[in-house]
Protein backbone atom coordinates (compact mmCIF):
# COMPACT_ATOMS: atom_id res chain seq x y z
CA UNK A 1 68.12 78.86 115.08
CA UNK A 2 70.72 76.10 115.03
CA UNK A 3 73.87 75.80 117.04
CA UNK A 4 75.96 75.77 113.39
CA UNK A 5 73.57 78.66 113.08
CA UNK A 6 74.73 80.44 115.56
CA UNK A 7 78.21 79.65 115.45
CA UNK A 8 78.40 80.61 112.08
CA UNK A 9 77.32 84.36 112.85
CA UNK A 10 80.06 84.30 115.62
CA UNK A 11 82.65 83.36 113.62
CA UNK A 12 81.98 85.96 111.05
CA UNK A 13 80.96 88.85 113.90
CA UNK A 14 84.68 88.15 115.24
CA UNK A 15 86.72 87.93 111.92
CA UNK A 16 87.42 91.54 111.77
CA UNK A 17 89.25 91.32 115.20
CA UNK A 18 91.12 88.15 114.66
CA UNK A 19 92.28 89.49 111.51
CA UNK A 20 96.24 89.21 111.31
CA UNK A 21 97.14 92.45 108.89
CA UNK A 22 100.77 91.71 108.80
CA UNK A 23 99.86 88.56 107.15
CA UNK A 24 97.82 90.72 104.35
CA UNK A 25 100.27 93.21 103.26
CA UNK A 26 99.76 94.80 99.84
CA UNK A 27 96.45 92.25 99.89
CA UNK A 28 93.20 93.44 97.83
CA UNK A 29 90.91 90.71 97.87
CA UNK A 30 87.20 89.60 98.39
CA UNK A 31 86.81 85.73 99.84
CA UNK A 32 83.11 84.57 99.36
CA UNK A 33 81.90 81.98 101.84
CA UNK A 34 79.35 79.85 100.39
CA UNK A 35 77.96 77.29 103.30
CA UNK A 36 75.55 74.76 103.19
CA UNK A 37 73.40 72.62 105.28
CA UNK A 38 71.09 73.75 108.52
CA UNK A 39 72.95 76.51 108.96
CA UNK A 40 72.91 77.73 105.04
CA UNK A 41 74.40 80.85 104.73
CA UNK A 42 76.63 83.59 102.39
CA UNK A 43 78.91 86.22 104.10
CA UNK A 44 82.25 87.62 102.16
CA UNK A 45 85.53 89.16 103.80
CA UNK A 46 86.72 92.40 101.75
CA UNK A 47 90.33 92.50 102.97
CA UNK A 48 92.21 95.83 101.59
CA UNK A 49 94.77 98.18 102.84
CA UNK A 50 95.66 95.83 106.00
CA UNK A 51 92.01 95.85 106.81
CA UNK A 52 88.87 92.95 107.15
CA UNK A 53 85.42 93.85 106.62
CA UNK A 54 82.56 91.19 106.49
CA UNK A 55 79.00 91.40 105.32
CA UNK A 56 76.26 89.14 104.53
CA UNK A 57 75.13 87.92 101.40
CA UNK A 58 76.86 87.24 97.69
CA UNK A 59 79.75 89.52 96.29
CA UNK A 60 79.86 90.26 92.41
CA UNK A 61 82.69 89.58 92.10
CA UNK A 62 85.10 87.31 94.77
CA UNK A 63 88.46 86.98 94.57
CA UNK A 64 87.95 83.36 96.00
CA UNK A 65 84.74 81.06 97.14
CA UNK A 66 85.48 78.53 99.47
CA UNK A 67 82.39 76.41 99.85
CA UNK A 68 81.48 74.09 102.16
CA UNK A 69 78.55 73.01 104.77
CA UNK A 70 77.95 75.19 107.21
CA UNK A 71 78.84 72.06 110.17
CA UNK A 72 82.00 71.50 108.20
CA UNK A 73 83.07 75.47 108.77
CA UNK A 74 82.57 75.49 112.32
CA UNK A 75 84.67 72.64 112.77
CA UNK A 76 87.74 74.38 110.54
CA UNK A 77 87.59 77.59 112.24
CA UNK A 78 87.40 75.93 115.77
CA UNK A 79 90.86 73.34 114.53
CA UNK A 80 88.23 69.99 114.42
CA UNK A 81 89.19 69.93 110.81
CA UNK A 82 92.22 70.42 108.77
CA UNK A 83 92.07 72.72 105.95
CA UNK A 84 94.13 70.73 103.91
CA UNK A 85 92.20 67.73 104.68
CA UNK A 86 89.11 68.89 103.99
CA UNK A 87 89.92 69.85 100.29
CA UNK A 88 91.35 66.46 99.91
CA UNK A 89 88.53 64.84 100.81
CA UNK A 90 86.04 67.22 98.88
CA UNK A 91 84.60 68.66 101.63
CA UNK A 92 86.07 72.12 100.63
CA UNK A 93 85.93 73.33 97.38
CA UNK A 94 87.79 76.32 95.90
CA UNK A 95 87.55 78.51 92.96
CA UNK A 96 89.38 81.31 92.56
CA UNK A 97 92.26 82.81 93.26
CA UNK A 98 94.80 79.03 95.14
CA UNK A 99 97.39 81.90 96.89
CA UNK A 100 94.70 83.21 98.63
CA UNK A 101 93.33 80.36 99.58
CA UNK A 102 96.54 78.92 101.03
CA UNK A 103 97.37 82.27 102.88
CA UNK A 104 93.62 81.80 105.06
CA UNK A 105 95.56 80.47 108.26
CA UNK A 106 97.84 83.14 108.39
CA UNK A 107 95.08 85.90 107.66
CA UNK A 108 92.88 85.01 110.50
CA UNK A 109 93.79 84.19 114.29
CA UNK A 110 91.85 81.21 116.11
């Protein structure tokens, strides 16, 4: 297994407890994580009712996919990479539900 590998199932394995539920108030929403690269992998956040839940795999339904390689990730949860930035450059795309997406920093503690 790959560093990215492993860093990847850390960062989802601690979501839950850096979740911020303040900052998801009245939120009902699935976000679908689509990564790429050595460390390929799908997980999805259910956040409802001021709580974050994570599991592996695809969702039927997302509220928002944020896609992106897995290398890429790391380095935007650890602040090596501006969110903004990255969708600028192309190196995140969205689909889905924009408000969500631009709520992401405030959801989730570093």
């Amino acid at each position: 297994m790959s560093d990215t590998s492993t860093a990847v199932k850390e960062v989802f394995a601690a979501m839950p407890e850096n979740f911020n539920p303040q900052a998801a108030t009245g939120m009902d929403a699935v976000i679908q994580y689509e990564l790429s690269g050595d460390a390929e992998a799908q997980y999805h956040a259910t956040i409802k009712d001021g709580t974050c839940t994570v599991a592996e795999g695809a969702h039927d339904a997302p509220t928002l996919t944020l896609k992106m390689a897995a290398s890429d990730f790391v380095d935007l949860i650890n602040g090596r990479l501006d969110g903004m930035s990255a969708f600028m450059s192309g190196k995140l795309r969205i689909e889905g539900d924009m408000g969500i997406a631009m709520k992401l920093q405030s959801l989730f503690r570093a």
